[in-house]
PDB file of N, CA and C in Angstrom:
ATOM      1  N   UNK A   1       1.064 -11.106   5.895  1.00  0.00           N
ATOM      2  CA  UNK A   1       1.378  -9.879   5.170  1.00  0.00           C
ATOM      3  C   UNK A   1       0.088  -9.098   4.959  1.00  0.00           C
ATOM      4  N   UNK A   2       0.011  -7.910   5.319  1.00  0.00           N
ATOM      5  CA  UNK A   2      -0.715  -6.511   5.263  1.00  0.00           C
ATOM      6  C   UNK A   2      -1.546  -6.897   4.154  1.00  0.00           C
ATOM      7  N   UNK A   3      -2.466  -6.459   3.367  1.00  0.00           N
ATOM      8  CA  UNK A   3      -2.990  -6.112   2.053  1.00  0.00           C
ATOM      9  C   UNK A   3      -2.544  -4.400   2.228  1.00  0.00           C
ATOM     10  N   UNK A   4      -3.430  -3.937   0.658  1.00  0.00           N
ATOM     11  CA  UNK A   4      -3.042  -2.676   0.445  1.00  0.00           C
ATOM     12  C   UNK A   4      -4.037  -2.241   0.343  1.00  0.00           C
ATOM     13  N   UNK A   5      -4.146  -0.676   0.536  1.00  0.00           N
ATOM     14  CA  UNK A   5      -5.822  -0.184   0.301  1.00  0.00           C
ATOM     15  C   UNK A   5      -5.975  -0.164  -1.469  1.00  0.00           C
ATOM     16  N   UNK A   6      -7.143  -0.657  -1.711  1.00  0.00           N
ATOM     17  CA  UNK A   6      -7.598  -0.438  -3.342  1.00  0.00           C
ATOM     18  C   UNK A   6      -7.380   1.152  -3.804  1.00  0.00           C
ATOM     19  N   UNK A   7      -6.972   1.138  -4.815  1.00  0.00           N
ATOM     20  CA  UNK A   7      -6.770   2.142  -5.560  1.00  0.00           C
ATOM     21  C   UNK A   7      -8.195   2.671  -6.429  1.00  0.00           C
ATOM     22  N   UNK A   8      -8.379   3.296  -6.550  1.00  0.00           N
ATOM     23  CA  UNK A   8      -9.699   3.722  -7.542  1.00  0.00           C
ATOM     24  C   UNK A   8      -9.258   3.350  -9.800  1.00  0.00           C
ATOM     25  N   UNK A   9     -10.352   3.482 -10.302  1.00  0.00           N
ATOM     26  CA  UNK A   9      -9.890   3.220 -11.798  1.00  0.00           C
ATOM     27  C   UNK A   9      -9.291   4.230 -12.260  1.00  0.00           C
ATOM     28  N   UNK A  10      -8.980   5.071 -11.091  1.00  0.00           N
ATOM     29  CA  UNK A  10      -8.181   6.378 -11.943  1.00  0.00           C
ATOM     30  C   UNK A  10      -6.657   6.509 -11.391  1.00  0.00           C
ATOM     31  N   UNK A  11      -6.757   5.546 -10.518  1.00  0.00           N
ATOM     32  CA  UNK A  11      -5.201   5.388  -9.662  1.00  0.00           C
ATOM     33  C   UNK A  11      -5.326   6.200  -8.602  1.00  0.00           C
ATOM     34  N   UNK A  12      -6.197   6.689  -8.035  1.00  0.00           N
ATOM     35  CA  UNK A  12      -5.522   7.611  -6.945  1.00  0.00           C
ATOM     36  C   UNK A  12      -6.411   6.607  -5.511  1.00  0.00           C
ATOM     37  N   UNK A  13      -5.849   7.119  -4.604  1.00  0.00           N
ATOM     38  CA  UNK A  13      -6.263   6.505  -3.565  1.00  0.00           C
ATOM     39  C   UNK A  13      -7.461   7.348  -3.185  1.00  0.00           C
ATOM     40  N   UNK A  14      -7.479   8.634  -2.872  1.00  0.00           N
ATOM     41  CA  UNK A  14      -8.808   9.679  -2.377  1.00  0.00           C
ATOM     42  C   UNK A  14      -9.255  10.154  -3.193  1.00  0.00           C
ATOM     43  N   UNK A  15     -10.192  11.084  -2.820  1.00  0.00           N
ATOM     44  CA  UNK A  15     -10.883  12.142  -3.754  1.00  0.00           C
ATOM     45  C   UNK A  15     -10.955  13.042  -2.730  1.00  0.00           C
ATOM     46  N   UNK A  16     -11.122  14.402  -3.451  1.00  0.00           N
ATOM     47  CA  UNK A  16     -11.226  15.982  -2.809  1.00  0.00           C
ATOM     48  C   UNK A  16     -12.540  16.239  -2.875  1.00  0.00           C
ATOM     49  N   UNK A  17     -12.916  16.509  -1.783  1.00  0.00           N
ATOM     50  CA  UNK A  17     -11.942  17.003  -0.461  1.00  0.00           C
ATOM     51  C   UNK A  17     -11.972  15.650   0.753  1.00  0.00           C
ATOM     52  N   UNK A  18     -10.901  16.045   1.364  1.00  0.00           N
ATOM     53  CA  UNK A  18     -10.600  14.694   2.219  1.00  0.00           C
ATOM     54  C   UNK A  18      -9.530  15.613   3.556  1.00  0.00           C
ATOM     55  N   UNK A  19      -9.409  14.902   4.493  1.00  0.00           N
ATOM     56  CA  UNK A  19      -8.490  15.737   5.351  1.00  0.00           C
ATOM     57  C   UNK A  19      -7.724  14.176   5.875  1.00  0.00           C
ATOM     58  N   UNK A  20      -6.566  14.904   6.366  1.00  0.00           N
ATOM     59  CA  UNK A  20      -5.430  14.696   7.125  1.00  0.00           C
ATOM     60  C   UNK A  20      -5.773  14.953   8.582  1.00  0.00           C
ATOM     61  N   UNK A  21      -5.649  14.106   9.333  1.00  0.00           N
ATOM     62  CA  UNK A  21      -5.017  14.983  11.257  1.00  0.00           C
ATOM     63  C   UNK A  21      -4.564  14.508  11.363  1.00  0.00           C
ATOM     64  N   UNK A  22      -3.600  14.820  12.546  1.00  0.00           N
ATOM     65  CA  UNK A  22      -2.303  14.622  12.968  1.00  0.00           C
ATOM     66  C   UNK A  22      -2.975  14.257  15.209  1.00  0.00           C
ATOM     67  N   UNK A  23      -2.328  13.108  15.063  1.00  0.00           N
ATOM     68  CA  UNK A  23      -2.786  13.528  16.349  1.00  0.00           C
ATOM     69  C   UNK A  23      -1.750  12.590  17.395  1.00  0.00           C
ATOM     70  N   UNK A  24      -1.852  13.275  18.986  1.00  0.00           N
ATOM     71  CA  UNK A  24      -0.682  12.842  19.965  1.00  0.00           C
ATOM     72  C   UNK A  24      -1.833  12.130  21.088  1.00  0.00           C
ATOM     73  N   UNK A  25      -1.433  11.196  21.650  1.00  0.00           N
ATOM     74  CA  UNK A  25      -1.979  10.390  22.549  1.00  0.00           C
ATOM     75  C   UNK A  25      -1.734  11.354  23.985  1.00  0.00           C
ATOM     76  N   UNK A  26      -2.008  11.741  24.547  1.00  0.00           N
ATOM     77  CA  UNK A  26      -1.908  12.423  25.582  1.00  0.00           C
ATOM     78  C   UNK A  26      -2.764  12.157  27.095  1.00  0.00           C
ATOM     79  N   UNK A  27      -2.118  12.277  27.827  1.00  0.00           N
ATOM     80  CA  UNK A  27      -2.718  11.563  28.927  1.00  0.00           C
ATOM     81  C   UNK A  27      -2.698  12.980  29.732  1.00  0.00           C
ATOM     82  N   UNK A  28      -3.965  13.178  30.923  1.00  0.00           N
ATOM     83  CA  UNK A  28      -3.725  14.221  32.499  1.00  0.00           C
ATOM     84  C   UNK A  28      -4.379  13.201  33.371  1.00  0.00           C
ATOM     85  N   UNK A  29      -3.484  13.356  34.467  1.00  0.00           N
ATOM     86  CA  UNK A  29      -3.796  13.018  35.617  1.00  0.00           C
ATOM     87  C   UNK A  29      -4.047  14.350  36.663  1.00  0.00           C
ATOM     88  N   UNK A  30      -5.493  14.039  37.349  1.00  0.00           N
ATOM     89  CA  UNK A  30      -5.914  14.986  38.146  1.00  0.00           C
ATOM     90  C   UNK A  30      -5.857  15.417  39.344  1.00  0.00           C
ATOM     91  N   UNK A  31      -5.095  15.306  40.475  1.00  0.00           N
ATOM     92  CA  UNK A  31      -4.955  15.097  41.797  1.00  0.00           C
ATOM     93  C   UNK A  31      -5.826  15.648  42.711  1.00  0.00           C
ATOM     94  N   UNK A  32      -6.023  15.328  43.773  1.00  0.00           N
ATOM     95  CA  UNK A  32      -7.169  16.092  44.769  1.00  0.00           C
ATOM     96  C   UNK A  32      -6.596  17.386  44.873  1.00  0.00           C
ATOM     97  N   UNK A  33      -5.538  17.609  45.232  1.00  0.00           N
ATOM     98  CA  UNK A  33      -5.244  18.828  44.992  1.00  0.00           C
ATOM     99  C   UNK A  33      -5.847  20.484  43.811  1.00  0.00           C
ATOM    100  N   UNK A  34      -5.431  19.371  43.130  1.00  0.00           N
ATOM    101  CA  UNK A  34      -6.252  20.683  41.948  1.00  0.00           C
ATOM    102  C   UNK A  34      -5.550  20.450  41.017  1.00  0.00           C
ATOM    103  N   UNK A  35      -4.199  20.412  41.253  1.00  0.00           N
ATOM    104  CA  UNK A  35      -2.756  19.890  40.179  1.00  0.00           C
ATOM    105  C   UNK A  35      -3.292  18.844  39.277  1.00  0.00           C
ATOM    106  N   UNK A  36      -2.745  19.426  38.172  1.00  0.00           N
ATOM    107  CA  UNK A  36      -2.336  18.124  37.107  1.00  0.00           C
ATOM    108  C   UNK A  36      -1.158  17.781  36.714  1.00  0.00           C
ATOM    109  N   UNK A  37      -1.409  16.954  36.136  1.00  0.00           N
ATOM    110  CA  UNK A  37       0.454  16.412  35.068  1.00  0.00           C
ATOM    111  C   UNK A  37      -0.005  15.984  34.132  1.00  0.00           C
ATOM    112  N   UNK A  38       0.696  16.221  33.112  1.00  0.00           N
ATOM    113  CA  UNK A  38       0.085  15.717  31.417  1.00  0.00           C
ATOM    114  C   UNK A  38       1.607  15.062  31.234  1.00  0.00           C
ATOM    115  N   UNK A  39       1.412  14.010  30.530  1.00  0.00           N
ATOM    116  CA  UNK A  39       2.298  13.304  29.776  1.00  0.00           C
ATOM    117  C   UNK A  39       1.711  12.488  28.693  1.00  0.00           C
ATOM    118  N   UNK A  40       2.897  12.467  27.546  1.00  0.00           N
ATOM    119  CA  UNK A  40       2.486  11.607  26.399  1.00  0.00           C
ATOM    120  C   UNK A  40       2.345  10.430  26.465  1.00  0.00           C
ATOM    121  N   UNK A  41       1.530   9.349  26.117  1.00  0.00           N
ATOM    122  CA  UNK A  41       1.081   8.045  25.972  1.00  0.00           C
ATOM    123  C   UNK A  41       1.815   7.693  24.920  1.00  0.00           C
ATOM    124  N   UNK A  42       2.422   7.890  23.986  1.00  0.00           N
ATOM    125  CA  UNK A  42       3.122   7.357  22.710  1.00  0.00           C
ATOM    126  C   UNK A  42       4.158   8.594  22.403  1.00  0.00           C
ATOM    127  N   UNK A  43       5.408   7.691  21.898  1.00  0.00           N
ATOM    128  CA  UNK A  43       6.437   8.095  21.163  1.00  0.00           C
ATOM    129  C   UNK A  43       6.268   9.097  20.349  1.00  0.00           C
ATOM    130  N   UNK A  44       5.043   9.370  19.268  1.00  0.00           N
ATOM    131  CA  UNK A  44       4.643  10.200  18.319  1.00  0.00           C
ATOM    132  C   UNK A  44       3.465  10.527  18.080  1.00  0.00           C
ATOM    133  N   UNK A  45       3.424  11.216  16.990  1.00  0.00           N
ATOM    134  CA  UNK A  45       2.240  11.803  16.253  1.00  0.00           C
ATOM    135  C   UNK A  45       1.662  10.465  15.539  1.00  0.00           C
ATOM    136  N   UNK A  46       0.503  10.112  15.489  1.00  0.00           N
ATOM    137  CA  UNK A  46      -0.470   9.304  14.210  1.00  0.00           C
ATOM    138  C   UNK A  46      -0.950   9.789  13.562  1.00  0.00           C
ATOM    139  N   UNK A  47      -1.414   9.393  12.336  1.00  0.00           N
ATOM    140  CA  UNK A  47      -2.412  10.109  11.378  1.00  0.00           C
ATOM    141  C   UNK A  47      -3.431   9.658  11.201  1.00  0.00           C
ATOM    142  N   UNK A  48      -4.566  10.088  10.625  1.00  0.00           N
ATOM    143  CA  UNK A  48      -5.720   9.722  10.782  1.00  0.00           C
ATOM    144  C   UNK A  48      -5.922  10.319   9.371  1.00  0.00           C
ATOM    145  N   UNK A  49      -7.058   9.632   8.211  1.00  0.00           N
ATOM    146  CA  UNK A  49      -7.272  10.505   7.068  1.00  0.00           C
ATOM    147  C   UNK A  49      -8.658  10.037   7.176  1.00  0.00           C
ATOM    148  N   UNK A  50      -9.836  11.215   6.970  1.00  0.00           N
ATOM    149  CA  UNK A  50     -10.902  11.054   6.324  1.00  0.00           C
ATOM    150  C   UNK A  50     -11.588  10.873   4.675  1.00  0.00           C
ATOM    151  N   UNK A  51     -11.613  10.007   4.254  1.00  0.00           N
ATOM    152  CA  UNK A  51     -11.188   9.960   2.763  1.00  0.00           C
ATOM    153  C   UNK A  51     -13.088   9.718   2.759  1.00  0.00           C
ATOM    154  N   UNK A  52     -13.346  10.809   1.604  1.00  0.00           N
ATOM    155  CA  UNK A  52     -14.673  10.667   0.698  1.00  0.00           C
ATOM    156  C   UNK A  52     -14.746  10.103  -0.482  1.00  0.00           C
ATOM    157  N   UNK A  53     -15.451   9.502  -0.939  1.00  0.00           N
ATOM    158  CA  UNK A  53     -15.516   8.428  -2.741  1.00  0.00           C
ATOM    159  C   UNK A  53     -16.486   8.752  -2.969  1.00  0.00           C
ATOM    160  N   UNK A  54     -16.217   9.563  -4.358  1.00  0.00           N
ATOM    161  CA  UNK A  54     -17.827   9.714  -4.921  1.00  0.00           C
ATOM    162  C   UNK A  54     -17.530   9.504  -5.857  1.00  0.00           C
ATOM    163  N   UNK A  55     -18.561   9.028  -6.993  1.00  0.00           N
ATOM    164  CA  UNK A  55     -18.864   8.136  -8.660  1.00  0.00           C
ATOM    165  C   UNK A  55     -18.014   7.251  -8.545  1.00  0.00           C
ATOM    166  N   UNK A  56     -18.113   5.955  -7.460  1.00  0.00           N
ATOM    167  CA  UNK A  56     -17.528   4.583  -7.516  1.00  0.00           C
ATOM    168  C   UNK A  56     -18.575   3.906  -8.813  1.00  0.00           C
ATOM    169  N   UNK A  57     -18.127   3.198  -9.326  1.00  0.00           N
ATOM    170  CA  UNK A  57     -18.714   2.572 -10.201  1.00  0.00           C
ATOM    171  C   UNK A  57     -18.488   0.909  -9.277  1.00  0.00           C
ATOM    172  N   UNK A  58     -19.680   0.067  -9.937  1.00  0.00           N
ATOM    173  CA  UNK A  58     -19.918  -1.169  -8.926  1.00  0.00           C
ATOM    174  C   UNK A  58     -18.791  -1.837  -8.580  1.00  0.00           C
ATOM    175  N   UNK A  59     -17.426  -1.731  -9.976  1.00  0.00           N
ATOM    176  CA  UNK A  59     -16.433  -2.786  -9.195  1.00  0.00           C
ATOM    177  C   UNK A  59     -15.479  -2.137  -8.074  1.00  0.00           C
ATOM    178  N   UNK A  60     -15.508  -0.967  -8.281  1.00  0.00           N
ATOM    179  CA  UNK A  60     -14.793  -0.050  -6.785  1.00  0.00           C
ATOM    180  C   UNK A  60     -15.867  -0.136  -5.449  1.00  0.00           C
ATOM    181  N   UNK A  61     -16.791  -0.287  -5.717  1.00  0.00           N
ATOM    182  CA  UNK A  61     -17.537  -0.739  -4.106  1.00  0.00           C
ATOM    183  C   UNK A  61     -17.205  -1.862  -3.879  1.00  0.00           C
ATOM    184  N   UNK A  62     -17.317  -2.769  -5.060  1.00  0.00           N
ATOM    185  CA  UNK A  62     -17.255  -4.093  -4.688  1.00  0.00           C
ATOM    186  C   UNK A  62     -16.104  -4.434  -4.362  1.00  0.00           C
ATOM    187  N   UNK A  63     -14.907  -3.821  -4.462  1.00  0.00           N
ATOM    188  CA  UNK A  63     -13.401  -4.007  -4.199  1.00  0.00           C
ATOM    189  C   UNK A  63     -13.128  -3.044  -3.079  1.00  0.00           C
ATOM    190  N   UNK A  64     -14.040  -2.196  -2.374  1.00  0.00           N
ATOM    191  CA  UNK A  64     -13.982  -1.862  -1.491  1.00  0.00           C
ATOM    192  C   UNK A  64     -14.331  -2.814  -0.042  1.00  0.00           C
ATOM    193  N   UNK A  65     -15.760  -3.278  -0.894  1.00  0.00           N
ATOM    194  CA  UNK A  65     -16.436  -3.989   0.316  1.00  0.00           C
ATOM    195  C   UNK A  65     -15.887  -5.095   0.614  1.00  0.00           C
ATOM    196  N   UNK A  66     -15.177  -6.106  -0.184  1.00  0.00           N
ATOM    197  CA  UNK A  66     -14.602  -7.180   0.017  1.00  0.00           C
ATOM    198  C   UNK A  66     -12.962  -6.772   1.194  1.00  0.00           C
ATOM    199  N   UNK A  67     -12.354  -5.640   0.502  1.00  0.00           N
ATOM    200  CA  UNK A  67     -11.168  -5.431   1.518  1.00  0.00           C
ATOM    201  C   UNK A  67     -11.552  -5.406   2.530  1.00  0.00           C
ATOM    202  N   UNK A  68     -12.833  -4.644   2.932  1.00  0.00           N
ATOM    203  CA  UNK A  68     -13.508  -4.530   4.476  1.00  0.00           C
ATOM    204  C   UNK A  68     -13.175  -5.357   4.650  1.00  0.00           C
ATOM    205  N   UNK A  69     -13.887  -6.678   3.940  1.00  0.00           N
ATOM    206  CA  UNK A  69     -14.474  -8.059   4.733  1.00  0.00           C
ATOM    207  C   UNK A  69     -12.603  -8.911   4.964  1.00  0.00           C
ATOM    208  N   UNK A  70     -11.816  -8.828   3.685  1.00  0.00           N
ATOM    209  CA  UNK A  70     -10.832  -9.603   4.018  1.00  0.00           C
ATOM    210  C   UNK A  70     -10.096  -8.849   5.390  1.00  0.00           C
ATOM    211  N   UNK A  71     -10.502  -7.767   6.050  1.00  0.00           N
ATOM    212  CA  UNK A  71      -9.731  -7.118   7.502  1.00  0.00           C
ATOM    213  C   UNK A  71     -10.444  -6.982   8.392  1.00  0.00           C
ATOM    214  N   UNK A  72     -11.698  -7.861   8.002  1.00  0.00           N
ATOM    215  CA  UNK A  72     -12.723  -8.024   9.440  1.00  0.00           C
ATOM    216  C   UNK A  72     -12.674  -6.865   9.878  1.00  0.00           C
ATOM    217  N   UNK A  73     -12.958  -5.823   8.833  1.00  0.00           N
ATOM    218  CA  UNK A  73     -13.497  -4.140   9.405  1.00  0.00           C
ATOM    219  C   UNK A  73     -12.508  -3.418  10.143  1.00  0.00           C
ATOM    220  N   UNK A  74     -12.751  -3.401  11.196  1.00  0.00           N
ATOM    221  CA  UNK A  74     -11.670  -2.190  11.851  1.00  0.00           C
ATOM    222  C   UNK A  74     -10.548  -3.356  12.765  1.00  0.00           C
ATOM    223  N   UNK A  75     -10.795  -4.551  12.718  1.00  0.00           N
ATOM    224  CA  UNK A  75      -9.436  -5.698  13.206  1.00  0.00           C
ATOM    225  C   UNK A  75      -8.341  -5.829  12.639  1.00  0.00           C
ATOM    226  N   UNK A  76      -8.188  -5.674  10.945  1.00  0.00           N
ATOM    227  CA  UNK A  76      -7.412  -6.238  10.336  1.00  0.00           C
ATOM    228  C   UNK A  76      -6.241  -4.864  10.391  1.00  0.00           C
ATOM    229  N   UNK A  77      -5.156  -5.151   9.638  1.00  0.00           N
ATOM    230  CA  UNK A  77      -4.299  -4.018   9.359  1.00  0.00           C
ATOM    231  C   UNK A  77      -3.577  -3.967   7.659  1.00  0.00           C
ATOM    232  N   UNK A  78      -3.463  -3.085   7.004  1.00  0.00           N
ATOM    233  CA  UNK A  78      -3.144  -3.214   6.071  1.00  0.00           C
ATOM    234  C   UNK A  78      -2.170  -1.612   5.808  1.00  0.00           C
ATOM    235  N   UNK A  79      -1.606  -1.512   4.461  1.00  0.00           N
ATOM    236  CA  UNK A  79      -0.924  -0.505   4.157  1.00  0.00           C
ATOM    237  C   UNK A  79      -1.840   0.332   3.185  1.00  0.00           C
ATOM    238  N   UNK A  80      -1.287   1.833   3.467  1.00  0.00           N
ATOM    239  CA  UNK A  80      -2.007   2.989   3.023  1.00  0.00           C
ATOM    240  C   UNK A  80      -1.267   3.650   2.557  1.00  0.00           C
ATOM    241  N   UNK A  81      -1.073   4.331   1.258  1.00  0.00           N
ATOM    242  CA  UNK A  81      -0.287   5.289   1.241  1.00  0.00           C
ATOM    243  C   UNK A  81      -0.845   6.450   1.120  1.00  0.00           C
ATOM    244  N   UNK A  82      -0.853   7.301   2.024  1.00  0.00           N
ATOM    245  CA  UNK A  82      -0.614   8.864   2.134  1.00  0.00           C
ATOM    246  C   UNK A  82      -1.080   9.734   1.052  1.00  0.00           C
ATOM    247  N   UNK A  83      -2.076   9.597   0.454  1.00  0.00           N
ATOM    248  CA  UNK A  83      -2.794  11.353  -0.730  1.00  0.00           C
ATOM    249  C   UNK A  83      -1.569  12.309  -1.317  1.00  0.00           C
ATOM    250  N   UNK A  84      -1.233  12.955   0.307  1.00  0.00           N
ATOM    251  CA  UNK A  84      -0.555  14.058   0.014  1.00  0.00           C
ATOM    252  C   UNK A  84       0.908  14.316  -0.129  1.00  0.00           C
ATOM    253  N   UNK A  85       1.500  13.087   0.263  1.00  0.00           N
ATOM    254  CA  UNK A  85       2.731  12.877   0.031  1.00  0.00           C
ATOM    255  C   UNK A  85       3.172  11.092  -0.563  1.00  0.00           C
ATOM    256  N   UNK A  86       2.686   9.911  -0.260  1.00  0.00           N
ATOM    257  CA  UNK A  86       2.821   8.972  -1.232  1.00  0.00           C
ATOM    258  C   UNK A  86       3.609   8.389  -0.274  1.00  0.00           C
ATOM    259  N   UNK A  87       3.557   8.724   1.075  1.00  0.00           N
ATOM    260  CA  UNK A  87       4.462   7.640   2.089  1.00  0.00           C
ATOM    261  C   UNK A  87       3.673   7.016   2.156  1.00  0.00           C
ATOM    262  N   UNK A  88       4.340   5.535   2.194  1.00  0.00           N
ATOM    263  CA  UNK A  88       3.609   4.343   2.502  1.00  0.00           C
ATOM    264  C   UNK A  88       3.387   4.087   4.282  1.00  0.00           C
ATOM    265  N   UNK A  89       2.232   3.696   4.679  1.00  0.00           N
ATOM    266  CA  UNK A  89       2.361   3.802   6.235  1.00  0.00           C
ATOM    267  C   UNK A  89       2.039   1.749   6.159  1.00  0.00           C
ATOM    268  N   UNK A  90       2.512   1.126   6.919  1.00  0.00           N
ATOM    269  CA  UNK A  90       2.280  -0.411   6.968  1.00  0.00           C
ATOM    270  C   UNK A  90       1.073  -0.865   7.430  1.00  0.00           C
ATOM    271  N   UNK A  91       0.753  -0.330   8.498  1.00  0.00           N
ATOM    272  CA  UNK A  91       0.092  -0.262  10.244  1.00  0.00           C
ATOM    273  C   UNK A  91      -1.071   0.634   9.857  1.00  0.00           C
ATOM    274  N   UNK A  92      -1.891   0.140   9.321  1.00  0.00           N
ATOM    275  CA  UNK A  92      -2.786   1.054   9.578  1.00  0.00           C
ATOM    276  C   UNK A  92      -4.650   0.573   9.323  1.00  0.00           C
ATOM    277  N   UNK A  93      -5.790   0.753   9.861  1.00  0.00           N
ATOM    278  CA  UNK A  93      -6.864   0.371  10.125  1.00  0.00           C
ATOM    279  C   UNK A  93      -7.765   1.194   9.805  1.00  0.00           C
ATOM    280  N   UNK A  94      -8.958   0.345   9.630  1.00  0.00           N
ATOM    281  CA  UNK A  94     -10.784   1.234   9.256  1.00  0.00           C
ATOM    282  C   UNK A  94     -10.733   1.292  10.964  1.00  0.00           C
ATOM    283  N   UNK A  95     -11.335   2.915  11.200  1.00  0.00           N
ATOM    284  CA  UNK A  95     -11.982   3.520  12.478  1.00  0.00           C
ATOM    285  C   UNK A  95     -13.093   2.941  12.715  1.00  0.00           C
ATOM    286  N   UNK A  96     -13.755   2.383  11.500  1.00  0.00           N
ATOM    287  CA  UNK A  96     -15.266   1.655  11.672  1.00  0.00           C
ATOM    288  C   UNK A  96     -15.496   0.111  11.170  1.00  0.00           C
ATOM    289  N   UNK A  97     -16.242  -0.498  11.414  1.00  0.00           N
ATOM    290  CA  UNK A  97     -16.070  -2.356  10.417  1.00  0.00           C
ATOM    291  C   UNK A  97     -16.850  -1.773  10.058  1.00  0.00           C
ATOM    292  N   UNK A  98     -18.010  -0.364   9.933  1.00  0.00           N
ATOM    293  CA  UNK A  98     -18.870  -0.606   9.233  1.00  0.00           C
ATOM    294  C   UNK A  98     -18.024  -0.178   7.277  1.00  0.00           C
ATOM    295  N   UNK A  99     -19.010   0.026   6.735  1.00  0.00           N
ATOM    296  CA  UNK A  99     -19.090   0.625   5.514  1.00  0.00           C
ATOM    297  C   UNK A  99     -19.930   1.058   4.687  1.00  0.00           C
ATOM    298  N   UNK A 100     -20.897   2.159   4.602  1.00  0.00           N
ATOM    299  CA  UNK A 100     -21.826   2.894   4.216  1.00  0.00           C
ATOM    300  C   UNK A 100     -21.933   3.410   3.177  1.00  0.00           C
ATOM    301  N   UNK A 101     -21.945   2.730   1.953  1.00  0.00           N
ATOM    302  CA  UNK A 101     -22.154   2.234   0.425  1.00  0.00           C
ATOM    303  C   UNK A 101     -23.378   3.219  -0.235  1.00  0.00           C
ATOM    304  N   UNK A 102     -23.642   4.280  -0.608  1.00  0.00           N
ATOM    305  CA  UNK A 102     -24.625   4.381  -0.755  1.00  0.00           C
ATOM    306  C   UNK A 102     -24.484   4.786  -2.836  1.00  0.00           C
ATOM    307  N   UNK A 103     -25.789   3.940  -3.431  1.00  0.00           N
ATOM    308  CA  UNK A 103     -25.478   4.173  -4.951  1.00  0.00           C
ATOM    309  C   UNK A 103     -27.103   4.963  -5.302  1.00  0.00           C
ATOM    310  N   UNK A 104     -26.439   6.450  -5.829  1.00  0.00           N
ATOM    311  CA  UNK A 104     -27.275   7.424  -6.300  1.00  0.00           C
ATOM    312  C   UNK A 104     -27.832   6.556  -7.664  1.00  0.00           C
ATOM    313  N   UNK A 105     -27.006   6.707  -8.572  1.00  0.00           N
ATOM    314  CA  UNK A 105     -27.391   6.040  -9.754  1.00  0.00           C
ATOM    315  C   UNK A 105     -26.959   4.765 -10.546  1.00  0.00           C
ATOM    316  N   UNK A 106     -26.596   4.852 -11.623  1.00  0.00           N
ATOM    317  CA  UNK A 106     -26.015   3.293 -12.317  1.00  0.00           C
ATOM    318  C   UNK A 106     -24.364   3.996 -12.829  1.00  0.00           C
ATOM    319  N   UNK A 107     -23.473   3.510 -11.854  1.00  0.00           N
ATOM    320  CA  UNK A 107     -22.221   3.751 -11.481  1.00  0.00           C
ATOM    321  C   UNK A 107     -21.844   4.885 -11.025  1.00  0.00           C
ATOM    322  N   UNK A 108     -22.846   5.365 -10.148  1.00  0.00           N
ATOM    323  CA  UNK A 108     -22.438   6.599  -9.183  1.00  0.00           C
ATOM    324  C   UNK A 108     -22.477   6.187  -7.460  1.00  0.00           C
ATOM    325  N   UNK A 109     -21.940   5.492  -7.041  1.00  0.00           N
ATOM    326  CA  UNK A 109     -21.895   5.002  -5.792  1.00  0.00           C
ATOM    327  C   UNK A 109     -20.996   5.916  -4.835  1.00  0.00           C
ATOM    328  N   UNK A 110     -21.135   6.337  -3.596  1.00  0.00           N
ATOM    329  CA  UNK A 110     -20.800   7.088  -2.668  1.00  0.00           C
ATOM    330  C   UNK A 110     -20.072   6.475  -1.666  1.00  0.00           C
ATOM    331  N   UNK A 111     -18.976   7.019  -0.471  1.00  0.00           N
ATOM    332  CA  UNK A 111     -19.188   6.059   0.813  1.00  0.00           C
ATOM    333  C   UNK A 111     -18.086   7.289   1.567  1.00  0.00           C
ATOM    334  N   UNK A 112     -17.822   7.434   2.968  1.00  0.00           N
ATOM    335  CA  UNK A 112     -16.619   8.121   3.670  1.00  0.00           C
ATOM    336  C   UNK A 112     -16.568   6.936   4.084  1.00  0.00           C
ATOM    337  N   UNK A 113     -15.083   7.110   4.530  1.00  0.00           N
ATOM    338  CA  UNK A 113     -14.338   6.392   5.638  1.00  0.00           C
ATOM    339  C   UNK A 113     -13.358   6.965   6.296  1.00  0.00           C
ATOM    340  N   UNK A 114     -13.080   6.820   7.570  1.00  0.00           N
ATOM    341  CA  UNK A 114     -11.607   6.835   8.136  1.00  0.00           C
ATOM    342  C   UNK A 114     -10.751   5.857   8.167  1.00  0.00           C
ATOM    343  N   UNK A 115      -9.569   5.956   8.093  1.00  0.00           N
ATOM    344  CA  UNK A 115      -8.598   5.007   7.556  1.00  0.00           C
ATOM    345  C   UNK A 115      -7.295   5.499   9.124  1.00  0.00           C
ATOM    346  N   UNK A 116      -6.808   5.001  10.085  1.00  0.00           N
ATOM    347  CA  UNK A 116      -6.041   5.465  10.867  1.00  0.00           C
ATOM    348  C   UNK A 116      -5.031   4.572  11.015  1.00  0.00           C
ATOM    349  N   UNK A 117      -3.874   5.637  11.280  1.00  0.00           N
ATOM    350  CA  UNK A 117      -2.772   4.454  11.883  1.00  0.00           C
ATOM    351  C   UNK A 117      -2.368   4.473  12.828  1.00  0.00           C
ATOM    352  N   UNK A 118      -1.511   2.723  12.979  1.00  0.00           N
ATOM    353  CA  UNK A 118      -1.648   2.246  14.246  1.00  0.00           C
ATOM    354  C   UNK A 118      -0.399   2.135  14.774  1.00  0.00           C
ATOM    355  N   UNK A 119       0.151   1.899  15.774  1.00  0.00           N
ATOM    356  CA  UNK A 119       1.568   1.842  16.406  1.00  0.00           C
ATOM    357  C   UNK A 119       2.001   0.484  15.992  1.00  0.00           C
ATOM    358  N   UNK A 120       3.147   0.613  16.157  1.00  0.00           N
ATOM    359  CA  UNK A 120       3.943  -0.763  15.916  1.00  0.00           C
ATOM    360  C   UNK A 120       4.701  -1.153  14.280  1.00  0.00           C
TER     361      UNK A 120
END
């Protein structure tokens, strides 16, 4: 079973500003000719969210950094729900294993991530 992404001490999952894309797997094939053909690689649209955290205080990094570690970074899969609407997605992964933690002061800690989902 999935884990869930940590919530922040204020309950919300992001902070503003953060974006949404929407994106289609799309394939072209090029022929000697000159011709192409485009067709879709997948059934649908995925989403992808860029989510920014700023004034984490130590136990939100630290409950950040550990989820990394329990999904072996960008291997594992867990559930996300959605900022802007509160759908839960099941399937979904860090774009990076890394995680780039950075603490300005004494409970002002920073970090982006992408968070994407996955088929299936």
């Amino acid at each position: 079973m999935p884990g869930t992404f940590p919530k922040l001490r204020t309950n919300a999952l992001a902070q503003y500003p953060a974006t949404r894309s929407i994106q289609f797997q799309n394939q072209v094939l090029q022929f000697v000719d000159g011709t192409a053909q485009r067709y879709r690689d997948s059934s649908g649209a995925l989403l992808e969210w860029q989510i920014r955290l700023d004034l984490l205080d130590e136990n939100e990094m630290a409950a950040l950094e550990q989820f990394l570690q329990d999904n072996q970074g960008a291997f594992g899969g867990f559930a996300f729900t959605d900022p802007w609407d509160g759908q839960v997605y099941p399937n979904c992964s860090f774009a990076s294993g890394d995680l780039a933690l950075t603490s300005l002061l004494e409970q002002q800690g920073q970090t982006t991530l992408t968070v994407r989902q996955n088929r299936g």
